[in-house]
Protein backbone atom coordinates (compact mmCIF):
# COMPACT_ATOMS: atom_id res chain seq x y z
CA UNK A 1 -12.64 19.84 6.09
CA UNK A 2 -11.40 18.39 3.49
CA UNK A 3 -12.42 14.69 1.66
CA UNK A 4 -9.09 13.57 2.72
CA UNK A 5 -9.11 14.83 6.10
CA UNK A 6 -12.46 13.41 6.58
CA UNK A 7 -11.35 9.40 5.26
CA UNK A 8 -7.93 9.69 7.26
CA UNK A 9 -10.57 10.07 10.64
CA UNK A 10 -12.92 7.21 9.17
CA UNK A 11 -9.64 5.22 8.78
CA UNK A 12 -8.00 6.15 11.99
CA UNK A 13 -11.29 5.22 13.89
CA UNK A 14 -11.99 2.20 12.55
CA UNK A 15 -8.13 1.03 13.08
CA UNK A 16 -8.80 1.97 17.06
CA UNK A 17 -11.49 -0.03 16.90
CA UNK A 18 -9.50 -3.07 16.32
CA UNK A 19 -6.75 -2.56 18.15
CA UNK A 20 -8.10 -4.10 21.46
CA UNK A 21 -8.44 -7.62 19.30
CA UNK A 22 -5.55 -7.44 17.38
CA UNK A 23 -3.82 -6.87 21.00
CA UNK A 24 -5.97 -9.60 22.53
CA UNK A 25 -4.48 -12.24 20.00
CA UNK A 26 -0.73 -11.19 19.77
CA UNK A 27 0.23 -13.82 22.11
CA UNK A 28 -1.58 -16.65 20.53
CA UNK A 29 0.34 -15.13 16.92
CA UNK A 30 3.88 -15.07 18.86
CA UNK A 31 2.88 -19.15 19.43
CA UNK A 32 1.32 -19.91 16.25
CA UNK A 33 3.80 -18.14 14.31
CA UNK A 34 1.69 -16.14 11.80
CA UNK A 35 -1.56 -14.20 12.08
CA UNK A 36 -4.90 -15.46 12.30
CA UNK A 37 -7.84 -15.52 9.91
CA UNK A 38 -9.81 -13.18 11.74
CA UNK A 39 -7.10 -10.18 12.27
CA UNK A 40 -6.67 -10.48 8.23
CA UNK A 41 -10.65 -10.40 7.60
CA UNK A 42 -11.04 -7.12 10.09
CA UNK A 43 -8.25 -5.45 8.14
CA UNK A 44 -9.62 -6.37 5.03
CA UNK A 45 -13.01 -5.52 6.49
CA UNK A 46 -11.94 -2.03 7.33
CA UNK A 47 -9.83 -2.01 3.80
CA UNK A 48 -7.21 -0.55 5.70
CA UNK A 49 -4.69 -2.72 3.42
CA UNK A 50 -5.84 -0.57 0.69
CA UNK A 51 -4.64 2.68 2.25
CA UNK A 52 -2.60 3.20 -0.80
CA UNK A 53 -4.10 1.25 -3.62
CA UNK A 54 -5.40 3.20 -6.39
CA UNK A 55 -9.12 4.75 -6.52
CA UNK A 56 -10.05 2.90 -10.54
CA UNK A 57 -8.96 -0.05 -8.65
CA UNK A 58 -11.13 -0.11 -5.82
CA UNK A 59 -8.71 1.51 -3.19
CA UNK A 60 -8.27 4.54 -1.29
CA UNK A 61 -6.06 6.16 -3.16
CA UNK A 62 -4.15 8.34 0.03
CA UNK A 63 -0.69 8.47 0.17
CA UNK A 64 2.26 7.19 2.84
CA UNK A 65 1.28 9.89 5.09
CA UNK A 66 -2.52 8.44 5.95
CA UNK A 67 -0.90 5.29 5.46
CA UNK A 68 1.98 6.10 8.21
CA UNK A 69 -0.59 6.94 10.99
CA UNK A 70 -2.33 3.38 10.91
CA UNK A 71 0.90 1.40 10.16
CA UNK A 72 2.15 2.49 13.99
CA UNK A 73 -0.69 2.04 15.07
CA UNK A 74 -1.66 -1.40 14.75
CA UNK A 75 2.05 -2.34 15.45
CA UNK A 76 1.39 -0.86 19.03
CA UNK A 77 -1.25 -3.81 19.73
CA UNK A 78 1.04 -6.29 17.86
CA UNK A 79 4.24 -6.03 16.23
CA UNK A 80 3.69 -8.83 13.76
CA UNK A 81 0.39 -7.63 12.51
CA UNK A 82 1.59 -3.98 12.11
CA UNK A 83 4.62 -5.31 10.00
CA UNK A 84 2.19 -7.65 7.84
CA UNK A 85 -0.06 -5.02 7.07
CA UNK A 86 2.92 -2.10 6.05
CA UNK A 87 4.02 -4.87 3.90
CA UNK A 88 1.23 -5.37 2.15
CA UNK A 89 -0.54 -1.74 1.92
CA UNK A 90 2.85 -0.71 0.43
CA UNK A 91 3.29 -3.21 -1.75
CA UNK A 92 -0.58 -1.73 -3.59
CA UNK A 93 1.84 1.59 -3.38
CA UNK A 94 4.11 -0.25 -5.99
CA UNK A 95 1.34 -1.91 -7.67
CA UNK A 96 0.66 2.20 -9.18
CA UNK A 97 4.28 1.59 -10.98
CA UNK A 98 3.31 -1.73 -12.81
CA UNK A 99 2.27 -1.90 -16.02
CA UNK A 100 -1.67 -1.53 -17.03
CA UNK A 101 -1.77 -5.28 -18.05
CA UNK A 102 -0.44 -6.42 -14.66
CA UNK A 103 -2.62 -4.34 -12.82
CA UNK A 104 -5.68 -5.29 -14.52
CA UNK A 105 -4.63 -8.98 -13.95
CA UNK A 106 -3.64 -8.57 -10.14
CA UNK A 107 -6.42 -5.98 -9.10
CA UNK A 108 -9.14 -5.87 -11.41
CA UNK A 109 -11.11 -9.02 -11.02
CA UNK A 110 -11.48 -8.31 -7.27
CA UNK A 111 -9.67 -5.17 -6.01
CA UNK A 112 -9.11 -6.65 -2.62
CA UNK A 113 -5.56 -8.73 -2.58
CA UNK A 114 -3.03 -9.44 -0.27
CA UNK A 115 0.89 -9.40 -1.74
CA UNK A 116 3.99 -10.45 -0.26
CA UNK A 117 7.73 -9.93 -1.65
CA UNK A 118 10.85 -11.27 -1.29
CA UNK A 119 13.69 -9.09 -2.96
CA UNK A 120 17.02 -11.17 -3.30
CA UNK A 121 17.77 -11.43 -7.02
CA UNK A 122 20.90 -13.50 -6.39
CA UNK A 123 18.44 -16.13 -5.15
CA UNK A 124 16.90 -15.68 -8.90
CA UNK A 125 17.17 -17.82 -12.07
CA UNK A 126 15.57 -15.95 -15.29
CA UNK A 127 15.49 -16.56 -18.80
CA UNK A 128 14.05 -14.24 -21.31
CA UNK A 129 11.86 -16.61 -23.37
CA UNK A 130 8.80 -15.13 -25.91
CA UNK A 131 6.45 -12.85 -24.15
CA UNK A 132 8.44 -13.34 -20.86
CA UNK A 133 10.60 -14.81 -18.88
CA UNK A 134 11.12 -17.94 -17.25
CA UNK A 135 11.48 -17.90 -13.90
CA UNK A 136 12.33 -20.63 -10.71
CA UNK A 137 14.41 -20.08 -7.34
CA UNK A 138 14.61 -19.20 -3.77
CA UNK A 139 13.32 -16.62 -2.29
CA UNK A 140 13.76 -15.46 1.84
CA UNK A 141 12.25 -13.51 3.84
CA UNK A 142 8.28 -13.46 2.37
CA UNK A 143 6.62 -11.40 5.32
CA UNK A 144 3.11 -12.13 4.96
CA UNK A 145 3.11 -14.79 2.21
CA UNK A 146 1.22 -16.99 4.32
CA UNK A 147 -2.33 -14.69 3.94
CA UNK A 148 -0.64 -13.70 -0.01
CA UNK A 149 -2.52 -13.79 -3.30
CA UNK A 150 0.37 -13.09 -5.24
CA UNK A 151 3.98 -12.43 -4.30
CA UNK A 152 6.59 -9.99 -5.51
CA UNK A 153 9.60 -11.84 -6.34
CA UNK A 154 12.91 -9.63 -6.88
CA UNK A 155 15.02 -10.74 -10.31
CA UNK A 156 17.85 -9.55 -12.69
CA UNK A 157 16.23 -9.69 -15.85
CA UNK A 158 17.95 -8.48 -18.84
CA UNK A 159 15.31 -6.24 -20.41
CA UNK A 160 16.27 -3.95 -17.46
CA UNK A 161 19.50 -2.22 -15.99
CA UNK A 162 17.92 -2.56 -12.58
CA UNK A 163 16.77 -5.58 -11.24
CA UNK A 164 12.69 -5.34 -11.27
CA UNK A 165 10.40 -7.81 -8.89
CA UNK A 166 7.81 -10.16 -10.77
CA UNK A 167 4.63 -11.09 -9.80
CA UNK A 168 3.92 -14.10 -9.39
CA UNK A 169 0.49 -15.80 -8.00
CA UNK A 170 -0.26 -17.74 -5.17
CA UNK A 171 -0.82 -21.44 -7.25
CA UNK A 172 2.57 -21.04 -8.82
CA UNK A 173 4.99 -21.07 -5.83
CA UNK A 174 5.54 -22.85 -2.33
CA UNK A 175 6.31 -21.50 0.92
CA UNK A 176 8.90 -23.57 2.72
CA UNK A 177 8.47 -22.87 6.80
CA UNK A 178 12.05 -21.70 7.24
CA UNK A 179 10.90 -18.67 10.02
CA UNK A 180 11.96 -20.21 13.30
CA UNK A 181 13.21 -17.31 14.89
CA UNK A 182 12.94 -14.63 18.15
CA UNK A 183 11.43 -12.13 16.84
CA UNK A 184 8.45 -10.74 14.96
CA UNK A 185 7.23 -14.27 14.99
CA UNK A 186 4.34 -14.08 13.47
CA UNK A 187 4.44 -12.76 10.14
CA UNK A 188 5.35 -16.04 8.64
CA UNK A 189 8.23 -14.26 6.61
CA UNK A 190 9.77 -17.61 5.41
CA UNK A 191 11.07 -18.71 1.95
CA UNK A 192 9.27 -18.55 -1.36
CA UNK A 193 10.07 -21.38 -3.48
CA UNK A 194 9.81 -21.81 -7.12
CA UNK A 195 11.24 -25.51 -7.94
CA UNK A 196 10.62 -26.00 -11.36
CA UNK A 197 11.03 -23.03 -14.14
CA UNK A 198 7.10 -20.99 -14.65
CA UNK A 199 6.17 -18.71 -17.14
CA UNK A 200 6.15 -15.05 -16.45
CA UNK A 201 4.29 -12.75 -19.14
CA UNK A 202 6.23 -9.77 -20.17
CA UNK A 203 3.59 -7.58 -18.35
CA UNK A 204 4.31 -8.69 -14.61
CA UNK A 205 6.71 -6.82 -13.27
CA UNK A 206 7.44 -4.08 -10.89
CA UNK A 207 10.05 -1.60 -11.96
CA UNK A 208 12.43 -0.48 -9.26
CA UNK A 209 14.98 1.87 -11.03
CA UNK A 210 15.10 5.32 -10.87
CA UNK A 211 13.84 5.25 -15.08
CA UNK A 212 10.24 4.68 -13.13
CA UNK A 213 7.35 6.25 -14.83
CA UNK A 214 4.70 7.20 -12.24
CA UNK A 215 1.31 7.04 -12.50
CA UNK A 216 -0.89 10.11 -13.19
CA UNK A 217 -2.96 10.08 -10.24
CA UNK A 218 -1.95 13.71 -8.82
CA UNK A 219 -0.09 11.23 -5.46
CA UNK A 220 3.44 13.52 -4.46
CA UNK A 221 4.96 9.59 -3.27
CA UNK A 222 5.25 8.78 -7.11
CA UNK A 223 7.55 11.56 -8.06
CA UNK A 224 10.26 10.59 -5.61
CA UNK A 225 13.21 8.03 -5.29
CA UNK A 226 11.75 4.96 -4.24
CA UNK A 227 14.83 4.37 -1.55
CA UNK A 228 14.01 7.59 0.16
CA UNK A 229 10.46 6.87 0.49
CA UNK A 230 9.40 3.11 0.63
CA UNK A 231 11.82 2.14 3.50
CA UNK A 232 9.10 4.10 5.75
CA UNK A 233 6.70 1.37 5.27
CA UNK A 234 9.44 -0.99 7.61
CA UNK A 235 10.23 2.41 10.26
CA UNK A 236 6.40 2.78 10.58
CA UNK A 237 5.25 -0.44 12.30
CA UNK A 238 8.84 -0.47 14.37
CA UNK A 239 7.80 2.78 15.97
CA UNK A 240 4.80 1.78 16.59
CA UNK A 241 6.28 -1.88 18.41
CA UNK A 242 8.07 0.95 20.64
CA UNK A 243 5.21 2.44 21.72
CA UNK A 244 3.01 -0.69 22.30
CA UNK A 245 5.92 -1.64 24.83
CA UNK A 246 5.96 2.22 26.64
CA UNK A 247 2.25 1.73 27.17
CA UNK A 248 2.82 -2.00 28.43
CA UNK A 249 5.36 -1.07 30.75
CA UNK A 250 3.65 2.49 31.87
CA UNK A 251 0.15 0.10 32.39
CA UNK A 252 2.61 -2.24 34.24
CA UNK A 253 3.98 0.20 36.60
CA UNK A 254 1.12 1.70 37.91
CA UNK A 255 -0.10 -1.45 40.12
CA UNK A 256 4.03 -3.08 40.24
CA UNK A 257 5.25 -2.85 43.71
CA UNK A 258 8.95 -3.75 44.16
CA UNK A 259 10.21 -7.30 45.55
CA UNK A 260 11.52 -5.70 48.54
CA UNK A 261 9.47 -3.23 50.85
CA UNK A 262 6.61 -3.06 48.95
CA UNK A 263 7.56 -0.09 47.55
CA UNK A 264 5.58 0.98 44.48
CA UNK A 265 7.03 1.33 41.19
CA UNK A 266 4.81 4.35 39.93
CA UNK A 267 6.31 6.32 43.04
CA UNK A 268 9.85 5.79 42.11
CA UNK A 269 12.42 7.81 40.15
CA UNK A 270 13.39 4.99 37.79
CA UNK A 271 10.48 4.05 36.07
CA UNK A 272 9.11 7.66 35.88
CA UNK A 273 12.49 8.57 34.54
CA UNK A 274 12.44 5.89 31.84
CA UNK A 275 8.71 6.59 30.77
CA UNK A 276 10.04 10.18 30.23
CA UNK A 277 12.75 9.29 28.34
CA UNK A 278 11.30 6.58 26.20
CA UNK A 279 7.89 8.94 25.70
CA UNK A 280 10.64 11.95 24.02
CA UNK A 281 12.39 9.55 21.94
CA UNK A 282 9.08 8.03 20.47
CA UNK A 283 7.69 11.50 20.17
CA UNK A 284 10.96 12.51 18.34
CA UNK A 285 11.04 9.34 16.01
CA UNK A 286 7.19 9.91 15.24
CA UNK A 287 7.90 13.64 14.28
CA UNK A 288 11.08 13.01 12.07
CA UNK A 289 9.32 10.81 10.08
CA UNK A 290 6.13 12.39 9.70
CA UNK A 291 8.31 15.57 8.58
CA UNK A 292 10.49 13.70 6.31
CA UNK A 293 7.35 12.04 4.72
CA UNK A 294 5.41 15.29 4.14
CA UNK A 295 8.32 16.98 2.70
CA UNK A 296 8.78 13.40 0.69
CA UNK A 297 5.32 13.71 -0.88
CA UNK A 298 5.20 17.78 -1.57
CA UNK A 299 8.33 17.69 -3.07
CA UNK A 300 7.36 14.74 -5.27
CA UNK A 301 4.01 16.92 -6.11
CA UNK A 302 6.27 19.60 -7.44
CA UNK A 303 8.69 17.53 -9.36
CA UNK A 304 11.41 18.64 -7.15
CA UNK A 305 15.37 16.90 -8.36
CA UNK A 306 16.67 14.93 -5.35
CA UNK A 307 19.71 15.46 -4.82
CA UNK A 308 22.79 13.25 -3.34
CA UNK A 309 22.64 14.95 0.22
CA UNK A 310 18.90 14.42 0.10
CA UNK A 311 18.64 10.78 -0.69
CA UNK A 312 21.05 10.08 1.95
CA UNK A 313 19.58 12.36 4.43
CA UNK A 314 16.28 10.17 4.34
CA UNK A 315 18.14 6.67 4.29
CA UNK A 316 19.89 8.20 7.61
CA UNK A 317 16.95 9.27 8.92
CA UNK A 318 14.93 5.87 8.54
CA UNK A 319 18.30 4.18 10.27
CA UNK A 320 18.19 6.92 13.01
CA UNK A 321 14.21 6.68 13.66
CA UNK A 322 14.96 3.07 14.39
CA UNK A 323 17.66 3.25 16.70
CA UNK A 324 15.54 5.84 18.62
CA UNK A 325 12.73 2.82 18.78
CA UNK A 326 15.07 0.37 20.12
CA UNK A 327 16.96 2.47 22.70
CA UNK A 328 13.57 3.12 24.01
CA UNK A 329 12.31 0.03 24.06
CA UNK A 330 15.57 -1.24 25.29
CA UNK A 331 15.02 0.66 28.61
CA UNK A 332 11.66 -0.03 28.70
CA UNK A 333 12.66 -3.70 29.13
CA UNK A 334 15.64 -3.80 31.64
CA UNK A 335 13.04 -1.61 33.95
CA UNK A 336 10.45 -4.46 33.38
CA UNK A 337 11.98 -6.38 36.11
CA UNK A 338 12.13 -10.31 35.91
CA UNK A 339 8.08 -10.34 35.52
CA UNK A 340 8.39 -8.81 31.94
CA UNK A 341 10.21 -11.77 30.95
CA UNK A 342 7.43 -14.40 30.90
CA UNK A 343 5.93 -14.97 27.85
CA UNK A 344 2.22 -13.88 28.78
CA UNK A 345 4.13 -10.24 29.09
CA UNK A 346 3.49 -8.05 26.42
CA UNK A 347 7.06 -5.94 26.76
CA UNK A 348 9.69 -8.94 26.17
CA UNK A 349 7.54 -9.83 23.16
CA UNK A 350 7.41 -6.69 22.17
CA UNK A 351 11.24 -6.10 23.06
CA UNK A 352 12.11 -8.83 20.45
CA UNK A 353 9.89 -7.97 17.73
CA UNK A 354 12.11 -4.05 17.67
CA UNK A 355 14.78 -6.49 18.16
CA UNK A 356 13.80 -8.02 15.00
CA UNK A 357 12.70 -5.06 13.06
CA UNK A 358 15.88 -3.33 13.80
CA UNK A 359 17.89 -5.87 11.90
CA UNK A 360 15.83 -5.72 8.23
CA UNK A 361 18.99 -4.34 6.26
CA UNK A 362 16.93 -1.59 4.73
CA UNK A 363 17.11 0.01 8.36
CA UNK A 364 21.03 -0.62 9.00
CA UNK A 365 22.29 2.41 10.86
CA UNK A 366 25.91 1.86 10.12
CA UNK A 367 25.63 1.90 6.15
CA UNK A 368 23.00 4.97 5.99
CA UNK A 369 25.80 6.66 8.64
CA UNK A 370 28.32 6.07 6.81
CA UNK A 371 27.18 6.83 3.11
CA UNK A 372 25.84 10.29 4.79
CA UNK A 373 29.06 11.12 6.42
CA UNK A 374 30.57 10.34 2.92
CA UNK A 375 28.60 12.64 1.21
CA UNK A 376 28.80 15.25 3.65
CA UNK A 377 32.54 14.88 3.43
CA UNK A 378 32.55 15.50 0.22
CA UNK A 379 32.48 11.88 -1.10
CA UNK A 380 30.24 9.50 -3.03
CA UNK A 381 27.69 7.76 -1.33
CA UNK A 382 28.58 4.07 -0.74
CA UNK A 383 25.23 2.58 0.36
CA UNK A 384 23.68 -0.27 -1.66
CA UNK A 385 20.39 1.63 -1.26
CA UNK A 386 19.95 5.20 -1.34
């Protein structure tokens, strides 16, 4: 077996080992509205947020794949907590594409931070000053800034044709509680703030273009378009939300007796039905992406070209993985019966948070359709991210 094998079974057991905790306080997260101190020291603990970080820097070093199979994971015992963590553990991915300098500042003192982003460059106001830029704005939609170190703020700077995101730390921005909303509750993604114009050294950025020069650390992810790839770290935790409410609802059912005869619910054709159905479609999602991810990575390792039909292939594919999550988990709910609805009941909140996922516009089913149809039709591909 090897080394690789052998960590992704270290890292799979000790996230099963947490799961009954992280499950245990995804109610009191829903409430509180972002996740607490001790589900962020147990992942940290385990170093599971750095999956993908590189090995000089104190990380892992594995790639999406290993990083795929805890993602869903912890999203089955809580939705917000799975999306906190993929936001983070890929955000070390993108750390590998930063310059030396910024990496040295960001991860070399400690090797153990926390990063949130918010990518809306319109929200942006940069000037190109000596040695960097100048930067101050508005920011939305920071998942995971509360527990942040630094944050990855998206910008149109002119140095670069593409817009880049710059990091910025922790002391030099506010978070302004804007996320009052249904779904995926708790991972605190409200607005970064940056009131007054700060410095930003020439070094901290992330590059997002396709000009990106990857790192030399033998990783497939690095030699592929960033679009095809990264939008996996939002699928991953969705699927797993899915499957947190299939096991709810199939724990649910087996002691539910209907309102009216006593009848029980394991014994009918309806919930057995919907378990089957829901079970196929999660198995499905789970084995698109793994296969688009593995093909992602050895392709990457071989320097493969991507080609039009390919990048929109995997954009449709991350759009079509989701709606497979939320048709599931759809059913899952109306079969819940009114029970499910109270808030102690794992499969509304868990119903909302898919509900939630679904909607990040990375994952928009009718743009990734459409620019695929395009291209299949002989057309150019219209998406804003492909």
């Amino acid at each position: 077996m090897s080394a690789t094998a052998t960590l992704d079974e270290e890292l799979l057991v000790a996230v099963d080992a947490l799961l009954p905790a992280v499950a245990g306080r995804a109610l009191q997260v829903d409430r509180d509205r972002r996740l607490p101190a001790e589900t962020i020291d147990e992942i940290r603990g385990a170093g599971l947020h750095r999956v993908m970080q590189a090995t000089r820097w104190g990380g892992f070093g594995l790639d999406f794949d290993s990083f795929f199979e805890i993602s869903w994971r912890l999203a089955s015992a809580c939705g917000s907590t799975g999306w906190v963590y993929s936001v983070c553990a890929v955000q070390a991915w993108e750390l590998g594409i930063a310059p030396e300098a910024a990496q040295e500042e960001c991860l070399g003192a400690r090797g153990d931070v926390w990063t949130s982003s918010a990518f809306n460059p319109r929200g942006a106001k940069v000037e190109s000053v000596d040695g960097g830029w100048k930067l101050s704005g508005r920011w939305q939609y920071s998942s995971g800034c509360l527990h942040a170190d630094w944050s990855m703020l998206g910008a149109a700077v002119p140095e670069f044709e593409a817009p880049v995101m710059l990091l910025v730390p922790r002391a030099e921005f506010r978070i302004e509680d804007t996320w009052h909303v249904s779904g995926l509750r708790g991972t605190g993604s409200n607005d970064i703030v940056i009131d007054e114009p700060i410095f930003v050294p020439g070094h901290r950025y992330v590059p997002l273009g396709s000009a990106v020069e990857p790192p030399s650390d033998g990783r497939g992810s690095y030699g592929v378009p960033a679009p095809s790839l990264t939008p996996w770290g939002l699928v991953a935790p969705v699927i797993g939300m899915a499957q947190g409410a299939l096991d709810a609802y199939g724990q649910a059912t087996r002691t539910r007796v209907s309102s009216f005869g006593d009848r029980p619910a394991a014994k009918m054709v309806g919930p057995q039905s919907r378990i089957a159905e829901a079970a196929v479609q999660l198995d499905a999602a789970r084995a698109l992406a793994r296969s688009d991810i593995r093909e992602l990575i050895d392709r990457g390792a071989r320097g493969d070209t991507f080609t039009d039909e390919d990048r929109v292939r995997f954009r449709r594919d991350h759009g079509y993985v989701v709606n497979l999550c939320y048709q599931a988990t759809m059913s899952i709910a109306r079969g819940g019966g009114a029970s499910s609805l109270f808030e102690v009941d794992p499969i509304q909140r868990f119903m909302r948070d898919v509900h939630a996922g679904s909607m990040q516009v990375a994952l928009n089913w009718d743009e990734q359709a459409e620019s695929y149809g395009r291209v299949r039709l002989g057309l150019e591909p219209n998406g804003q991210m492909w």
